[in-house]
PDB file of N, CA and C in Angstrom:
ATOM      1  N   UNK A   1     -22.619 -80.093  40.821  1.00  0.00           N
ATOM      2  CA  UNK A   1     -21.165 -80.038  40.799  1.00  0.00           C
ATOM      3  C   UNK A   1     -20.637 -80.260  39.379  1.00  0.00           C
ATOM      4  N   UNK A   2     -21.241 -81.077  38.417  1.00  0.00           N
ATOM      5  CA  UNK A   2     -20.691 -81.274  37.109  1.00  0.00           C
ATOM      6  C   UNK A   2     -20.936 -79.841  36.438  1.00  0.00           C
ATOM      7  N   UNK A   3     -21.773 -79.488  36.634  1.00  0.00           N
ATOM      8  CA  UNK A   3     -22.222 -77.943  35.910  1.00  0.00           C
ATOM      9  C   UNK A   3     -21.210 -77.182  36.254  1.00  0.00           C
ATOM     10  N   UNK A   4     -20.844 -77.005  37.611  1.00  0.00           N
ATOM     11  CA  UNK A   4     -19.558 -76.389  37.823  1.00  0.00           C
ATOM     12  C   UNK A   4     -18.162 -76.504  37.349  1.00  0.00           C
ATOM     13  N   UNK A   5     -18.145 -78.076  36.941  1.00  0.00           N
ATOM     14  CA  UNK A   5     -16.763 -78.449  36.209  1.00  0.00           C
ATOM     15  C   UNK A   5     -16.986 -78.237  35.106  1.00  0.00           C
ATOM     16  N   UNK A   6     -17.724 -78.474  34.134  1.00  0.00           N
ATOM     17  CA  UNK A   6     -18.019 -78.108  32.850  1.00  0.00           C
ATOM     18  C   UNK A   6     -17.807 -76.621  32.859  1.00  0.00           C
ATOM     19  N   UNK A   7     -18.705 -76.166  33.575  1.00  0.00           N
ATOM     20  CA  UNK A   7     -18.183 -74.498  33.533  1.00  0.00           C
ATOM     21  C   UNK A   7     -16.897 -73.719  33.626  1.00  0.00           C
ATOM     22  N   UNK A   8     -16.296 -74.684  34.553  1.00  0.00           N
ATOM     23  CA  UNK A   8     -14.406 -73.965  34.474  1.00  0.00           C
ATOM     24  C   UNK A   8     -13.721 -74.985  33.288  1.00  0.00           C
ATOM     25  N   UNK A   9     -14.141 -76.003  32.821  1.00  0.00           N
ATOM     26  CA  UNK A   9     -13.709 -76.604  32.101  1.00  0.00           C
ATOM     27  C   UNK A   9     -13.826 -75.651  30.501  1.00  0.00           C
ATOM     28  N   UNK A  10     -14.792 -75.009  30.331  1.00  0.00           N
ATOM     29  CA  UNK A  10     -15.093 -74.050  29.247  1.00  0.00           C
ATOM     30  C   UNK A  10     -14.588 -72.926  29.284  1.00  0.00           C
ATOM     31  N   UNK A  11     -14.270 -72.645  30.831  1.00  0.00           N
ATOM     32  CA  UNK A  11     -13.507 -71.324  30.862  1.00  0.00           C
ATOM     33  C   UNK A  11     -11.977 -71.501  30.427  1.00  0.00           C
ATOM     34  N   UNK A  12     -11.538 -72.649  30.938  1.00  0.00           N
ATOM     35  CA  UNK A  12     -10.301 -72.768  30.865  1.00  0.00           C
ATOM     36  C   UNK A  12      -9.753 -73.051  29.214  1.00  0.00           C
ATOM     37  N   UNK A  13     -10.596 -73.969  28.926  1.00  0.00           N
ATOM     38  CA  UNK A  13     -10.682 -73.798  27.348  1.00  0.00           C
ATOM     39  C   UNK A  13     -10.785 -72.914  26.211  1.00  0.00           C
ATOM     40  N   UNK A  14     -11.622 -71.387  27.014  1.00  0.00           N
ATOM     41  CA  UNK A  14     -11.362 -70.320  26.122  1.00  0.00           C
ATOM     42  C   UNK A  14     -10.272 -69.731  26.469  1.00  0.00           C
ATOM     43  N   UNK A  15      -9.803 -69.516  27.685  1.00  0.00           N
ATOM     44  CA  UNK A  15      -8.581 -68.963  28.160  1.00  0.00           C
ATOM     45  C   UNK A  15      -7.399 -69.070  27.063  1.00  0.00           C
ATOM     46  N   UNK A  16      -6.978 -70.870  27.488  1.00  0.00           N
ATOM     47  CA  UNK A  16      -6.314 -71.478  26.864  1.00  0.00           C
ATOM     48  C   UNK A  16      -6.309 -71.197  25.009  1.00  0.00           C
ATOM     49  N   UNK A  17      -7.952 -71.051  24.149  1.00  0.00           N
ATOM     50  CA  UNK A  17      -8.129 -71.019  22.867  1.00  0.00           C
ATOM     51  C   UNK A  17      -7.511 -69.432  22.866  1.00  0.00           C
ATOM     52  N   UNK A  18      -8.041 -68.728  23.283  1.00  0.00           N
ATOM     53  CA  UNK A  18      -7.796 -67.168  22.981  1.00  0.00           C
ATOM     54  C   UNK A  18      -6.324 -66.877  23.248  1.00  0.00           C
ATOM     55  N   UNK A  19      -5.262 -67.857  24.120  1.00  0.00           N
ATOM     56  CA  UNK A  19      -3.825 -67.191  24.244  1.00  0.00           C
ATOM     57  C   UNK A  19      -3.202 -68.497  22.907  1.00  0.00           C
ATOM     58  N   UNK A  20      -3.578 -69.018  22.663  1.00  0.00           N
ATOM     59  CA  UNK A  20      -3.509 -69.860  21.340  1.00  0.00           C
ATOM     60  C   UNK A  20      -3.502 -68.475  19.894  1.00  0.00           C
ATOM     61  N   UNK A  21      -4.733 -68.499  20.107  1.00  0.00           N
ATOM     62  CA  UNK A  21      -4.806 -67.240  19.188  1.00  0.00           C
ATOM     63  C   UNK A  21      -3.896 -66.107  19.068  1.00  0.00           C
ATOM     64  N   UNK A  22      -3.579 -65.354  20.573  1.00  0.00           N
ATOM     65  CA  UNK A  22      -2.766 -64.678  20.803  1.00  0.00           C
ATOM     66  C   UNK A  22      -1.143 -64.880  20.091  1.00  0.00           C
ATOM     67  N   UNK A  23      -0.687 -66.066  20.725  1.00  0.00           N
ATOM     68  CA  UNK A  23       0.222 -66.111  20.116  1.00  0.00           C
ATOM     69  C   UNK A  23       0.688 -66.490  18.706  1.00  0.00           C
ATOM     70  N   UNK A  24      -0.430 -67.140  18.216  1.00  0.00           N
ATOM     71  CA  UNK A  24      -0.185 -66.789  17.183  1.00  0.00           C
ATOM     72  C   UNK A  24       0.011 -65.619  15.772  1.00  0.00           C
ATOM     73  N   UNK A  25      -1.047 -64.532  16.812  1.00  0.00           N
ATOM     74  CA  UNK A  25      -1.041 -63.512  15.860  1.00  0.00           C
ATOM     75  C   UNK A  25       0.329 -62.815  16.066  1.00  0.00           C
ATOM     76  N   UNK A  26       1.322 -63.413  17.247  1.00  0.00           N
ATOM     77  CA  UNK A  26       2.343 -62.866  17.431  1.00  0.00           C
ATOM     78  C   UNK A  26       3.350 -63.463  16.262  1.00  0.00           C
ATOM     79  N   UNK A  27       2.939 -64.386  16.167  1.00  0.00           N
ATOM     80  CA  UNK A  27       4.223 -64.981  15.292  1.00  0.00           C
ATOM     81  C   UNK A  27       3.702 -64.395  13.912  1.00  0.00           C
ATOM     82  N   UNK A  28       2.464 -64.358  13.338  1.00  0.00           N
ATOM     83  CA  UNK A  28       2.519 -63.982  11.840  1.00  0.00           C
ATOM     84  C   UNK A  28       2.702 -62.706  12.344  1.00  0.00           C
ATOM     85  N   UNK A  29       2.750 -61.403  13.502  1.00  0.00           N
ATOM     86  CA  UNK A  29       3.162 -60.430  12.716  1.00  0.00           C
ATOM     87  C   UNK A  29       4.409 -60.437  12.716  1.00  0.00           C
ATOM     88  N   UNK A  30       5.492 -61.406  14.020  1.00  0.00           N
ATOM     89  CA  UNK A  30       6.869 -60.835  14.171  1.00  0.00           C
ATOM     90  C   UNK A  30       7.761 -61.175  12.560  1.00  0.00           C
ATOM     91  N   UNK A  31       7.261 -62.282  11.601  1.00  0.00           N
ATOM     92  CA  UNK A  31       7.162 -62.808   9.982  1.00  0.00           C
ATOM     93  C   UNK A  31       6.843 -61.470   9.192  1.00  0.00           C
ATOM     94  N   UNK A  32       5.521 -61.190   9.502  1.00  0.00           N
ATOM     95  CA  UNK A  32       5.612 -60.066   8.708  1.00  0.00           C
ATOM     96  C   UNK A  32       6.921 -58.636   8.830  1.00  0.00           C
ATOM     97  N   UNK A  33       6.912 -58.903  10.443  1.00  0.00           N
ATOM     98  CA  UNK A  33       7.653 -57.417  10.465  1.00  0.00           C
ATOM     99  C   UNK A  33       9.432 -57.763   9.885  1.00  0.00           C
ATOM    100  N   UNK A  34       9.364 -58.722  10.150  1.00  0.00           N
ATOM    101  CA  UNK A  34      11.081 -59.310   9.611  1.00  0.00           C
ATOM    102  C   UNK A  34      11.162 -59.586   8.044  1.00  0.00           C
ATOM    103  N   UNK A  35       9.938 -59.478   6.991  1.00  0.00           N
ATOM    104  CA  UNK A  35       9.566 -59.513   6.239  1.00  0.00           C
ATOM    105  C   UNK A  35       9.455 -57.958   5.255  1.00  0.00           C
ATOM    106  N   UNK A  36       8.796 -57.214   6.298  1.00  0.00           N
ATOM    107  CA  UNK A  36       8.947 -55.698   5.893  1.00  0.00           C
ATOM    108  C   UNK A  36      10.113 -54.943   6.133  1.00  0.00           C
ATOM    109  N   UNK A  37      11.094 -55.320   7.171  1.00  0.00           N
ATOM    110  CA  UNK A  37      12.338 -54.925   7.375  1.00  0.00           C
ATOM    111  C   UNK A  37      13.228 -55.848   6.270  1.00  0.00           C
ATOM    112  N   UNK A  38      13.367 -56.809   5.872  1.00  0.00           N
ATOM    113  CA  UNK A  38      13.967 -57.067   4.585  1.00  0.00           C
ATOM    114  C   UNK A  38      13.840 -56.455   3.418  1.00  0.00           C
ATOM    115  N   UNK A  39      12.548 -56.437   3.203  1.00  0.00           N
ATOM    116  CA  UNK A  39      12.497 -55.525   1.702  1.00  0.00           C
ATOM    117  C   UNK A  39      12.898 -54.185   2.056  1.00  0.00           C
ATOM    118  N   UNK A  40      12.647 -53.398   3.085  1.00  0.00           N
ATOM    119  CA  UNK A  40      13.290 -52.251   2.960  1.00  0.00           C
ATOM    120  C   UNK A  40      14.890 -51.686   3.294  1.00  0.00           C
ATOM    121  N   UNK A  41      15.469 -53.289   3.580  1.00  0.00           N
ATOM    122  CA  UNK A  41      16.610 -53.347   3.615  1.00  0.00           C
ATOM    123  C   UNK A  41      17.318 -53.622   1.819  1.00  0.00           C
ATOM    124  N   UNK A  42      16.664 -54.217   1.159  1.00  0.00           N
ATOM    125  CA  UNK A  42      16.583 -54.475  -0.184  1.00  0.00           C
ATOM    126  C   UNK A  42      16.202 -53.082  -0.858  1.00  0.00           C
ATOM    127  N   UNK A  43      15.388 -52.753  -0.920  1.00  0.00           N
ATOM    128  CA  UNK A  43      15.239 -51.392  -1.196  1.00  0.00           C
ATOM    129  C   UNK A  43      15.606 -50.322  -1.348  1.00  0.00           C
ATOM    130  N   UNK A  44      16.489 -49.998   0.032  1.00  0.00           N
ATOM    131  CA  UNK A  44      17.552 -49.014   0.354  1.00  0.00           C
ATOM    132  C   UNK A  44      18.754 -49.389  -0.208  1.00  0.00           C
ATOM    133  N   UNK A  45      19.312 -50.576  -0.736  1.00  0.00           N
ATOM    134  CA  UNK A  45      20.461 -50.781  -1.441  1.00  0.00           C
ATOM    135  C   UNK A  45      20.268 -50.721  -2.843  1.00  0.00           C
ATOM    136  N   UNK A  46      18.683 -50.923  -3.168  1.00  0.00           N
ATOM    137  CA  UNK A  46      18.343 -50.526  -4.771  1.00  0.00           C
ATOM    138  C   UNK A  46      18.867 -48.841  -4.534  1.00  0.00           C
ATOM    139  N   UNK A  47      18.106 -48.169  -3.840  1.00  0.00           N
ATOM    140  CA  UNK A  47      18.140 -47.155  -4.477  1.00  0.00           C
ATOM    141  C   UNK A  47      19.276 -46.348  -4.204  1.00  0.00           C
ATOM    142  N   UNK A  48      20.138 -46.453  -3.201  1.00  0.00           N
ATOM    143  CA  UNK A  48      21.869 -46.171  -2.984  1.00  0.00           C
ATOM    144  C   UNK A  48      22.773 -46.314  -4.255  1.00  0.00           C
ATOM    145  N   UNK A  49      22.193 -48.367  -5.215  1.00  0.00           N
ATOM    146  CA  UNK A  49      22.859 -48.284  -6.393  1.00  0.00           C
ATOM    147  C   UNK A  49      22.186 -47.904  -7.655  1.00  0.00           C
ATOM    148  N   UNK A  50      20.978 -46.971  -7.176  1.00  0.00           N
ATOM    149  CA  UNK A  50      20.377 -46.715  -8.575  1.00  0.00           C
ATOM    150  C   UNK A  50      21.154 -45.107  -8.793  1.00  0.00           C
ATOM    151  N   UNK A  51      21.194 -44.396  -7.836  1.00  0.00           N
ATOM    152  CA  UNK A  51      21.596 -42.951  -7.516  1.00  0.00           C
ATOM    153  C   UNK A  51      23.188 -43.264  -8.084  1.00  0.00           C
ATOM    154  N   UNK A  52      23.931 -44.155  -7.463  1.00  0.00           N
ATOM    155  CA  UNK A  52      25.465 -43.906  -7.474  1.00  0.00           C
ATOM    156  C   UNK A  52      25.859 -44.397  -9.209  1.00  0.00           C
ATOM    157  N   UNK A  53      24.616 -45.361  -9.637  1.00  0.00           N
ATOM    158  CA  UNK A  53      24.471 -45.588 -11.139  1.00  0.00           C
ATOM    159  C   UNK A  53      24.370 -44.543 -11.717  1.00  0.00           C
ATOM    160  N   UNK A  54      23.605 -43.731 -11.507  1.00  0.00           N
ATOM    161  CA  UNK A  54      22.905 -42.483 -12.050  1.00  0.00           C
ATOM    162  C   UNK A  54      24.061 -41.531 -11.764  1.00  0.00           C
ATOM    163  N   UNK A  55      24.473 -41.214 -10.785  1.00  0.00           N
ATOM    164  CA  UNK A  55      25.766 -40.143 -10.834  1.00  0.00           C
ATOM    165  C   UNK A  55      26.776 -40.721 -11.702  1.00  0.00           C
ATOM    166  N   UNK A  56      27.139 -41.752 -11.783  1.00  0.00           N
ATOM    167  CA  UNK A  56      28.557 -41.805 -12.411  1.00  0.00           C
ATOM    168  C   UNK A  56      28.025 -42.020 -13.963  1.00  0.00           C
ATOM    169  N   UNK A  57      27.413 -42.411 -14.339  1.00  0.00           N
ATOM    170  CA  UNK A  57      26.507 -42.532 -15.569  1.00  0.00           C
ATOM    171  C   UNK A  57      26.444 -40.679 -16.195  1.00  0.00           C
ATOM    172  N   UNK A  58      26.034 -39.912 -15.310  1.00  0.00           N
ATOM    173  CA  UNK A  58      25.924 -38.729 -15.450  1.00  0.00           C
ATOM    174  C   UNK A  58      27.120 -38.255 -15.814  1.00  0.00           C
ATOM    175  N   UNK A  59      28.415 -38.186 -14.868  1.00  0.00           N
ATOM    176  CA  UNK A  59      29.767 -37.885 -15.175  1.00  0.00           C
ATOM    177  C   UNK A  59      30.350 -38.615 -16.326  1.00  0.00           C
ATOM    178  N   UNK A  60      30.324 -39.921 -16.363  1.00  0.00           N
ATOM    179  CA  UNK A  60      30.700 -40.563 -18.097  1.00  0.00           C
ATOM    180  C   UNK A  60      30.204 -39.566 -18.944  1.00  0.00           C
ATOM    181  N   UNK A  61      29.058 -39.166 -19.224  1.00  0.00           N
ATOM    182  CA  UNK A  61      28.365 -38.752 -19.903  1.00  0.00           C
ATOM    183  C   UNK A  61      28.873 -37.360 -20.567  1.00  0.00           C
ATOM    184  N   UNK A  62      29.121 -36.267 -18.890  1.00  0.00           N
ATOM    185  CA  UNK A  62      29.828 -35.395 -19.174  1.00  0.00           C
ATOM    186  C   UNK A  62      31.255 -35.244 -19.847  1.00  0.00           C
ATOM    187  N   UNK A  63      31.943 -36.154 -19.259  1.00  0.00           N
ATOM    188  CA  UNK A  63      33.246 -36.223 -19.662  1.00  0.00           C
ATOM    189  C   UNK A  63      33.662 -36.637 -21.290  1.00  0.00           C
ATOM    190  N   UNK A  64      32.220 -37.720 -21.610  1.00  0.00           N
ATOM    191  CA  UNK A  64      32.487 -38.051 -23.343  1.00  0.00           C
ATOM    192  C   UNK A  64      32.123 -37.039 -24.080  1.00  0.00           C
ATOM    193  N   UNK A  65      31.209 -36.387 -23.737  1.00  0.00           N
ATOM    194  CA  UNK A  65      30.988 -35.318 -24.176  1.00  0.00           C
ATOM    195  C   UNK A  65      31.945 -33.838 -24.363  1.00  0.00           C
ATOM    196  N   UNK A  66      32.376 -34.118 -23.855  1.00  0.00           N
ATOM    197  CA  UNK A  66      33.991 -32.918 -23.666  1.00  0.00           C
ATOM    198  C   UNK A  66      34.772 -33.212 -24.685  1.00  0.00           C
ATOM    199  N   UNK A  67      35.052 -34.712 -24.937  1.00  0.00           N
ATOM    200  CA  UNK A  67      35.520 -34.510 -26.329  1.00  0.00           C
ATOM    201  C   UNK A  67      34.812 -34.873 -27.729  1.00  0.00           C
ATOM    202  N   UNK A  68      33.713 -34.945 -27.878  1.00  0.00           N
ATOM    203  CA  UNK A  68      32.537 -34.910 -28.794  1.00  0.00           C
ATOM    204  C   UNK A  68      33.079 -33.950 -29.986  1.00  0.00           C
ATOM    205  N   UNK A  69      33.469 -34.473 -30.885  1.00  0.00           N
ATOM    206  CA  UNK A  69      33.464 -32.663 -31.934  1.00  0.00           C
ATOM    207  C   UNK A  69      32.529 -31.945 -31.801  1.00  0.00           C
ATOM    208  N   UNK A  70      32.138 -30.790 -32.175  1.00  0.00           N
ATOM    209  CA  UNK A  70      30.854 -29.957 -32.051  1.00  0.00           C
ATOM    210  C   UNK A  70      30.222 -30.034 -33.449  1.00  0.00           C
ATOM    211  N   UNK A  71      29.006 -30.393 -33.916  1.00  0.00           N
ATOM    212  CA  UNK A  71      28.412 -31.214 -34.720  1.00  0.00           C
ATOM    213  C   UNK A  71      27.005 -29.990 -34.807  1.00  0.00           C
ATOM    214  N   UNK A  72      26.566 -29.705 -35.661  1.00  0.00           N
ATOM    215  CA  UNK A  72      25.128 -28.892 -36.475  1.00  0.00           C
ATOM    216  C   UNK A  72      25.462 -27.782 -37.222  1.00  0.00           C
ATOM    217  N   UNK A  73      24.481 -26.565 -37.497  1.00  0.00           N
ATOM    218  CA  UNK A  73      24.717 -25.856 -38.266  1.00  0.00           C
ATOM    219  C   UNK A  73      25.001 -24.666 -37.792  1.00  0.00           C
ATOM    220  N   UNK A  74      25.656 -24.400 -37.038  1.00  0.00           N
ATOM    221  CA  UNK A  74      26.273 -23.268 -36.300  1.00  0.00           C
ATOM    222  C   UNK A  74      27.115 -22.535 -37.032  1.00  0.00           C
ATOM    223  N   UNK A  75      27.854 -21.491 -36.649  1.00  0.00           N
ATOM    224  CA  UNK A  75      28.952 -20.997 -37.139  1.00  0.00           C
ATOM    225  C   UNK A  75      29.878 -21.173 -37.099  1.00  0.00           C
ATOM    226  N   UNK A  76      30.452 -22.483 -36.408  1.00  0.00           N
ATOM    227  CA  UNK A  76      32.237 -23.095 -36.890  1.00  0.00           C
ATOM    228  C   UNK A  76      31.342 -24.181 -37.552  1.00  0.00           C
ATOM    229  N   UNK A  77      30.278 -24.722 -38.114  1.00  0.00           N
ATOM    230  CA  UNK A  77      30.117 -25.719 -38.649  1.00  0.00           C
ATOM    231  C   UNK A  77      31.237 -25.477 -40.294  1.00  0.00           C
ATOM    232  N   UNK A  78      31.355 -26.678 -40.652  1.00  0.00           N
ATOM    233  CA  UNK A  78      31.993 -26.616 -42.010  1.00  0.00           C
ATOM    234  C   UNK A  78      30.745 -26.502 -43.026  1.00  0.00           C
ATOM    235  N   UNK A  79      31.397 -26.090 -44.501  1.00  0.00           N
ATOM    236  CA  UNK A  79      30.606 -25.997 -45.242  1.00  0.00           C
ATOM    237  C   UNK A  79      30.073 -27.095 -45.866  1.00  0.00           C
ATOM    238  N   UNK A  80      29.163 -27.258 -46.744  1.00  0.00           N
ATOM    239  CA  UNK A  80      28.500 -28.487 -47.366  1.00  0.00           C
ATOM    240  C   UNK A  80      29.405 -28.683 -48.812  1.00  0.00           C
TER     241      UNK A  80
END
């Protein structure tokens, strides 16, 4: 009879070890996944303000340029 209790006593103990385990691998991934959904929440606002940087950066650009004198050795250049 002790062989028998020892025996469910070991069963119950891996039961018990392996949903131990279980849940834990639940918690480091639900960390990880709330972890990978942050940075790509971070991410997506980098690159929304890298683009809207980059467009209006682009249009400054154009627009100073519009009134730029026209500058080299072309044919309205002035003489030396």
């Amino acid at each position: 009879m002790t062989r028998l209790l020892l025996a469910l006593a070991g069963v119950l103990l891996l039961a018990l070890t392996a949903l131990a385990l279980l849940w834990l691998a639940g918690q480091l991934l639900t960390g990880l996944g709330a972890f990978v959904v942050g940075a790509a929440g971070v991410l997506w606002r980098l690159l929304v303000f890298l683009l809207l940087a980059g467009g209006l950066g682009g249009v400054a650009y154009f627009v100073a340029s519009a009134w730029r004198p026209a500058q080299g050795d072309g044919p309205g250049a002035a003489p030396p």
